[in-house]
Protein backbone atom coordinates (compact mmCIF):
# COMPACT_ATOMS: atom_id res chain seq x y z
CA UNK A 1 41.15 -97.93 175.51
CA UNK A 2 38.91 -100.45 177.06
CA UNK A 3 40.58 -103.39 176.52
CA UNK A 4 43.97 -101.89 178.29
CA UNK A 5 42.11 -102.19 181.52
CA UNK A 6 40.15 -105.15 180.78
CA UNK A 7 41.47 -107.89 183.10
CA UNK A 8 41.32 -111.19 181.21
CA UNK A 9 41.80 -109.45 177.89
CA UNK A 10 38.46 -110.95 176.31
CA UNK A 11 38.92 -108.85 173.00
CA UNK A 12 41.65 -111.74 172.67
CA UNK A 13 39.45 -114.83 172.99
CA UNK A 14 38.34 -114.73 168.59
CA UNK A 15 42.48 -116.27 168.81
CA UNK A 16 41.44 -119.60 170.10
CA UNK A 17 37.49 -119.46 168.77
CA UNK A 18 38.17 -118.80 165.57
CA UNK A 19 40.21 -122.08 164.92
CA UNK A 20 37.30 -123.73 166.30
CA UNK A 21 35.04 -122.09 163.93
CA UNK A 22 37.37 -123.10 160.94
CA UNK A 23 37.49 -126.51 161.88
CA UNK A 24 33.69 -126.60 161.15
CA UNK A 25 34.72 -126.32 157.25
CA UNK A 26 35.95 -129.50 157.20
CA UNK A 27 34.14 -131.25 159.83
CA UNK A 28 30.36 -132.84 160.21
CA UNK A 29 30.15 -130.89 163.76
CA UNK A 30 27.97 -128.38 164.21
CA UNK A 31 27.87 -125.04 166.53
CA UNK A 32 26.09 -126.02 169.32
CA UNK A 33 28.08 -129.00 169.31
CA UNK A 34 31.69 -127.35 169.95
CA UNK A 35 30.41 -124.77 172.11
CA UNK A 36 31.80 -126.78 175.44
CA UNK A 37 35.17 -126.97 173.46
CA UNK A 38 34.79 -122.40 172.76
CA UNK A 39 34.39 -122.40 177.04
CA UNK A 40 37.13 -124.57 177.72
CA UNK A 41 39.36 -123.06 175.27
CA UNK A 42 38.63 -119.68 176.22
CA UNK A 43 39.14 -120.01 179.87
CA UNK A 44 42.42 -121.42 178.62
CA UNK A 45 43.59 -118.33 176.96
CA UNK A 46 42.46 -116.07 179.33
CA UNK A 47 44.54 -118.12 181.68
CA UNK A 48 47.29 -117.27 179.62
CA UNK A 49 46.86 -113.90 179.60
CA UNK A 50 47.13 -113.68 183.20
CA UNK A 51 50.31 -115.25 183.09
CA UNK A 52 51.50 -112.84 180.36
CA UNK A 53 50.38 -109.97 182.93
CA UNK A 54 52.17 -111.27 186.19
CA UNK A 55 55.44 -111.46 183.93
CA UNK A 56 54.89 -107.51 182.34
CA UNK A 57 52.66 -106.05 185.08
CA UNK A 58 52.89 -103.40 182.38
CA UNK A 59 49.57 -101.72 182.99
CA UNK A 60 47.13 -101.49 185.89
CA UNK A 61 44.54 -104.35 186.88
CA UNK A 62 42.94 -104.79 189.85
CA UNK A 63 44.68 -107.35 191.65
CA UNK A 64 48.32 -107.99 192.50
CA UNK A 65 50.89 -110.56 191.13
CA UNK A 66 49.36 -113.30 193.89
CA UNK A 67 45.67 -112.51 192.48
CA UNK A 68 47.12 -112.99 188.90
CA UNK A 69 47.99 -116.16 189.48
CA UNK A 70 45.37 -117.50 191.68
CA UNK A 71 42.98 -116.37 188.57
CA UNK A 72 45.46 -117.74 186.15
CA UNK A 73 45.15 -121.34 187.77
CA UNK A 74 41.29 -120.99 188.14
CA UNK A 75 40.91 -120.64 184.89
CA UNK A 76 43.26 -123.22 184.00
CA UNK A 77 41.20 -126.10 186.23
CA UNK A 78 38.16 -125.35 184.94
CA UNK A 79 39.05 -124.93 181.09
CA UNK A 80 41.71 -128.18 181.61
CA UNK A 81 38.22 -130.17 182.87
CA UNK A 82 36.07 -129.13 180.03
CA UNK A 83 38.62 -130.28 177.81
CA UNK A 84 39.85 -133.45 179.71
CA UNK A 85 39.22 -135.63 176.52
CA UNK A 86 41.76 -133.28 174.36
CA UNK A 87 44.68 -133.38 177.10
CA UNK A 88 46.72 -133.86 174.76
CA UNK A 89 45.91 -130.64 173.17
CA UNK A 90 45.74 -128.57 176.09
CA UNK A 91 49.01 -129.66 177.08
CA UNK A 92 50.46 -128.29 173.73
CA UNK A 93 48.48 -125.48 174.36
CA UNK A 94 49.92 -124.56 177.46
CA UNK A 95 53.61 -125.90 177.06
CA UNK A 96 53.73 -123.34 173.84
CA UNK A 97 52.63 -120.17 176.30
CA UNK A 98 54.79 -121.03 178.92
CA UNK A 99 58.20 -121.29 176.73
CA UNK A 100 56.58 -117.93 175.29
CA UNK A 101 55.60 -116.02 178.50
CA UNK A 102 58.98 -117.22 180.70
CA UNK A 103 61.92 -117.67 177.77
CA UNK A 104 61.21 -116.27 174.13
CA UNK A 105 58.95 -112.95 174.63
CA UNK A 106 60.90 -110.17 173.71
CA UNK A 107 63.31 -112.63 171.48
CA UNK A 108 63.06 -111.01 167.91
CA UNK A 109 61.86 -113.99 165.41
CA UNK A 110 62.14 -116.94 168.37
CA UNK A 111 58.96 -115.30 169.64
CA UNK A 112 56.53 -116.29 166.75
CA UNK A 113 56.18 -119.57 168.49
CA UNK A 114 53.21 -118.38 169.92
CA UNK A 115 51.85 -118.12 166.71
CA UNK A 116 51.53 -122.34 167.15
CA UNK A 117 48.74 -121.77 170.00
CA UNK A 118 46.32 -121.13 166.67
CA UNK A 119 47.26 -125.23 166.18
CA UNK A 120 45.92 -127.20 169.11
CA UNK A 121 42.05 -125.85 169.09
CA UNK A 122 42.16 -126.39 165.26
CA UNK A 123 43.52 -129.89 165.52
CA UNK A 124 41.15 -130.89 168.63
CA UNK A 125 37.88 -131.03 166.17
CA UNK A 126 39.08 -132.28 163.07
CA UNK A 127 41.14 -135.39 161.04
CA UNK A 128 40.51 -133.54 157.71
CA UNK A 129 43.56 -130.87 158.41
CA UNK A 130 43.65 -127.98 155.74
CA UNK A 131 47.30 -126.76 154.89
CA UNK A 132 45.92 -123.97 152.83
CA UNK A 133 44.00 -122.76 155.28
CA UNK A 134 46.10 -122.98 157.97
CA UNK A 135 48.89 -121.73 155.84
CA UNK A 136 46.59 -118.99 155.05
CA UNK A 137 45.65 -118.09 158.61
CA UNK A 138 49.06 -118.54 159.83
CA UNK A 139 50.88 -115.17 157.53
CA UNK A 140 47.54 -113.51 158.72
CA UNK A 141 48.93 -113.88 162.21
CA UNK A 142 52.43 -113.18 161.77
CA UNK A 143 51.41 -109.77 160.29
CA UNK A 144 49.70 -108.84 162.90
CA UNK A 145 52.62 -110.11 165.69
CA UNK A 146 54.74 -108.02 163.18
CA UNK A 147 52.59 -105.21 163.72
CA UNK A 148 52.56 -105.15 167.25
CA UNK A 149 55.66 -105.37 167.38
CA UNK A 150 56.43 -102.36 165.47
CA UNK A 151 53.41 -100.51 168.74
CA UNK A 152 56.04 -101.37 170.69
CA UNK A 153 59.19 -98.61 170.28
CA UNK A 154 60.77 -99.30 173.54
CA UNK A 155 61.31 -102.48 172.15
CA UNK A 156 61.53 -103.02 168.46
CA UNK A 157 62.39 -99.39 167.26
CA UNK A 158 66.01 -100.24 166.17
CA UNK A 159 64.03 -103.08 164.01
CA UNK A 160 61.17 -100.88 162.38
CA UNK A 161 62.46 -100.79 159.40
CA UNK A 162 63.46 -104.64 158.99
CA UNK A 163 59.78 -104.99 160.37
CA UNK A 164 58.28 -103.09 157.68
CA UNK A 165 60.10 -104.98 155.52
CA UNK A 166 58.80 -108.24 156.72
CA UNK A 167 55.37 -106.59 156.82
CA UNK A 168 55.46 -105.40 153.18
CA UNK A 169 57.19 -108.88 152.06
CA UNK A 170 54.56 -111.50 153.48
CA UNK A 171 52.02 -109.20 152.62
CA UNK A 172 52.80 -109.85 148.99
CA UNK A 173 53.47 -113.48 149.64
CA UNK A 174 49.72 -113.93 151.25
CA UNK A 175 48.16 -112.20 147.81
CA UNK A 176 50.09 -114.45 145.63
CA UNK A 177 48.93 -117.22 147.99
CA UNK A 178 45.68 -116.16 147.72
CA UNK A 179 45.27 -115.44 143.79
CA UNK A 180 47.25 -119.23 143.31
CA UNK A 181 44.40 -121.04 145.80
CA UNK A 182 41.81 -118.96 143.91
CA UNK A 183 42.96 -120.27 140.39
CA UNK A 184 44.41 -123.69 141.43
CA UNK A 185 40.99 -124.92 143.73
CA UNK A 186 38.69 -123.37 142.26
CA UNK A 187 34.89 -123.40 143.55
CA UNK A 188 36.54 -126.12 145.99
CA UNK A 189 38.27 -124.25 148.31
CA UNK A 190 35.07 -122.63 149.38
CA UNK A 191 36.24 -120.24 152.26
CA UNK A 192 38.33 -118.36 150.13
CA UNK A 193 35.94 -117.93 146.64
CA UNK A 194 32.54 -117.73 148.54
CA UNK A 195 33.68 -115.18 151.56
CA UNK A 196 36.82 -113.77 151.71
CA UNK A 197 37.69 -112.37 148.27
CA UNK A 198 36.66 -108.66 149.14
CA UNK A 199 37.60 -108.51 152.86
CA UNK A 200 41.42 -109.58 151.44
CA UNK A 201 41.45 -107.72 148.61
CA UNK A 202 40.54 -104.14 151.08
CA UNK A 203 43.03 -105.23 153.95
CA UNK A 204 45.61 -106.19 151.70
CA UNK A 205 45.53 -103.04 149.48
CA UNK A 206 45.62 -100.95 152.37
CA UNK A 207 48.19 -102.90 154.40
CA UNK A 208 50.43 -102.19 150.93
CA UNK A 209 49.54 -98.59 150.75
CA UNK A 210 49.98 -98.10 154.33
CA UNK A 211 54.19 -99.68 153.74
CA UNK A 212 54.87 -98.05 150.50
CA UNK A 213 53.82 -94.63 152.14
CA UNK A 214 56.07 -95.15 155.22
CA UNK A 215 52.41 -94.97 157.60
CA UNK A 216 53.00 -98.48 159.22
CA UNK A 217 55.40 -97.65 162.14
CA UNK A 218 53.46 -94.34 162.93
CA UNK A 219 50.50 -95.35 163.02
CA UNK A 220 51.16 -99.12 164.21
CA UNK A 221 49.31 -98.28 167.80
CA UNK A 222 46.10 -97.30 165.72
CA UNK A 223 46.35 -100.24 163.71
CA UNK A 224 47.30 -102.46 166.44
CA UNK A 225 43.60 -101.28 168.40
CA UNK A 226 41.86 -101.27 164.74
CA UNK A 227 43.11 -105.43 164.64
CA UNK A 228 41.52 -106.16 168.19
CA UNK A 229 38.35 -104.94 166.96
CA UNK A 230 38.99 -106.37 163.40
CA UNK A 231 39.66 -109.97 164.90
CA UNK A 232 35.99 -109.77 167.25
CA UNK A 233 34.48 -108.55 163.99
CA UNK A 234 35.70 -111.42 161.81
CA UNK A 235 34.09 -113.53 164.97
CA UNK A 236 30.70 -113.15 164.34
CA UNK A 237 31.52 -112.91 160.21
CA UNK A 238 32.22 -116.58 160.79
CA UNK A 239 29.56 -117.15 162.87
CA UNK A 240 26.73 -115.59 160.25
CA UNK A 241 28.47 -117.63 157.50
CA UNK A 242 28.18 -120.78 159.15
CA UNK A 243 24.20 -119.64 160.01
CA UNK A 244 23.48 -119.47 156.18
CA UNK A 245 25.76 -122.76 155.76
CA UNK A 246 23.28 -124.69 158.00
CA UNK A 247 25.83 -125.60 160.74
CA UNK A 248 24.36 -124.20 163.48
CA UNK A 249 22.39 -126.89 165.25
């Protein structure tokens, strides 16, 4: 597929934008404001991801493990300047890769820590921090680490079945989570009753149907490229919901 042999991984990038676009929920910014903060964050993870390449070289690129790295702190300067006032941040941001890319990859249950890069665009735009949400969006990601993981058999195939497991268990958990925000917010929690009813409802039911049946593990590469394109797709859902919120410009 495309994004095998896409350098800098860009089908990635919705991880650290759509944070940004979430903070907008609870925030007075706008768009066009934060769009300086999507660059800088950006060239961050991509700078990651050439890091997690010159550790694996597990597929072919275009440049060697020197190139990797020269791109890798390229990308790092110029996102790290963008985002100069949000050091702090970026600092988190990078410290969490690092102990990721050089100690805990590969380390069954230690290696959800990169799960925590979601945190530091999030908490860079906004005081107002929602727990639901980032509850919410937090299972969302560990079921899809959980799913790559089960792509990978050289791996995690003495696990599959404890993964499935997981899978089918915080699946469950994240509908119950769901259905209790629904009936405990209300019209308040708007994210969840204006836009995302449906969409969880669909991936849920199938994500269930897919462990009961046994189809997870077989067909976790397939579902592993179907989340890539899922996660740009849920990109520019955001971005048309917060055009017919007015928080564009």
């Amino acid at each position: 597929m495309w994004f095998d042999n896409d350098l800098f991984r860009l089908s990635y990038l919705p991880a650290v934008i759509i944070p940004l676009l979430l903070a907008l929920f609870t925030t007075d910014l706008k768009l066009i404001q934060i769009i300086p903060d999507m660059i800088g964050w950006s060239f961050l993870l991509i700078s990651g991801n050439l890091v997690n390449d010159y550790v694996d070289m597990d597929r072919k690129l275009p440049v060697g493990k020197r190139g990797l790295l020269a791109l890798s702190a390229l990308f790092f300067i110029f996102g790290a300047s963008i985002l100069k006032d949000k050091i702090l941040y970026v600092i988190i941001f990078i410290a969490i890769g690092l102990l990721y890319h050089f100690k805990l990859k590969g380390m069954p249950y230690f290696d959800l820590i990169i799960l925590l890069d979601f945190l530091p665009p999030y908490l860079s735009l906004t005081k107002n921090i929602d727990w639901k949400l980032i509850i919410f969006f937090a299972l969302i990601a560990i079921l899809a680490l959980l799913v790559d993981k089960a792509s990978d058999e050289r791996k995690y195939k003495r696990n599959a079945k404890q993964i499935s497991s997981m899978v089918l268990l915080l699946t469950l958990f994240l509908i119950s989570f769901t259905i209790y925000t629904l009936w405990a917010e209300g019209l308040y929690f708007y994210l969840f009753t204006k836009f995302f009813v449906l969409p969880l409802i669909v991936v849920f039911s199938v994500f269930l149907f897919l462990v009961f049946k046994g189809y997870l593990l077989k067909l976790s590469l397939s579902i592993k490229i179907l989340g890539v394109y899922a996660g740009c797709v849920f990109l520019f859902y955001l971005i048309a919901v917060l055009v017919q919120m007015g928080k564009i410009i």
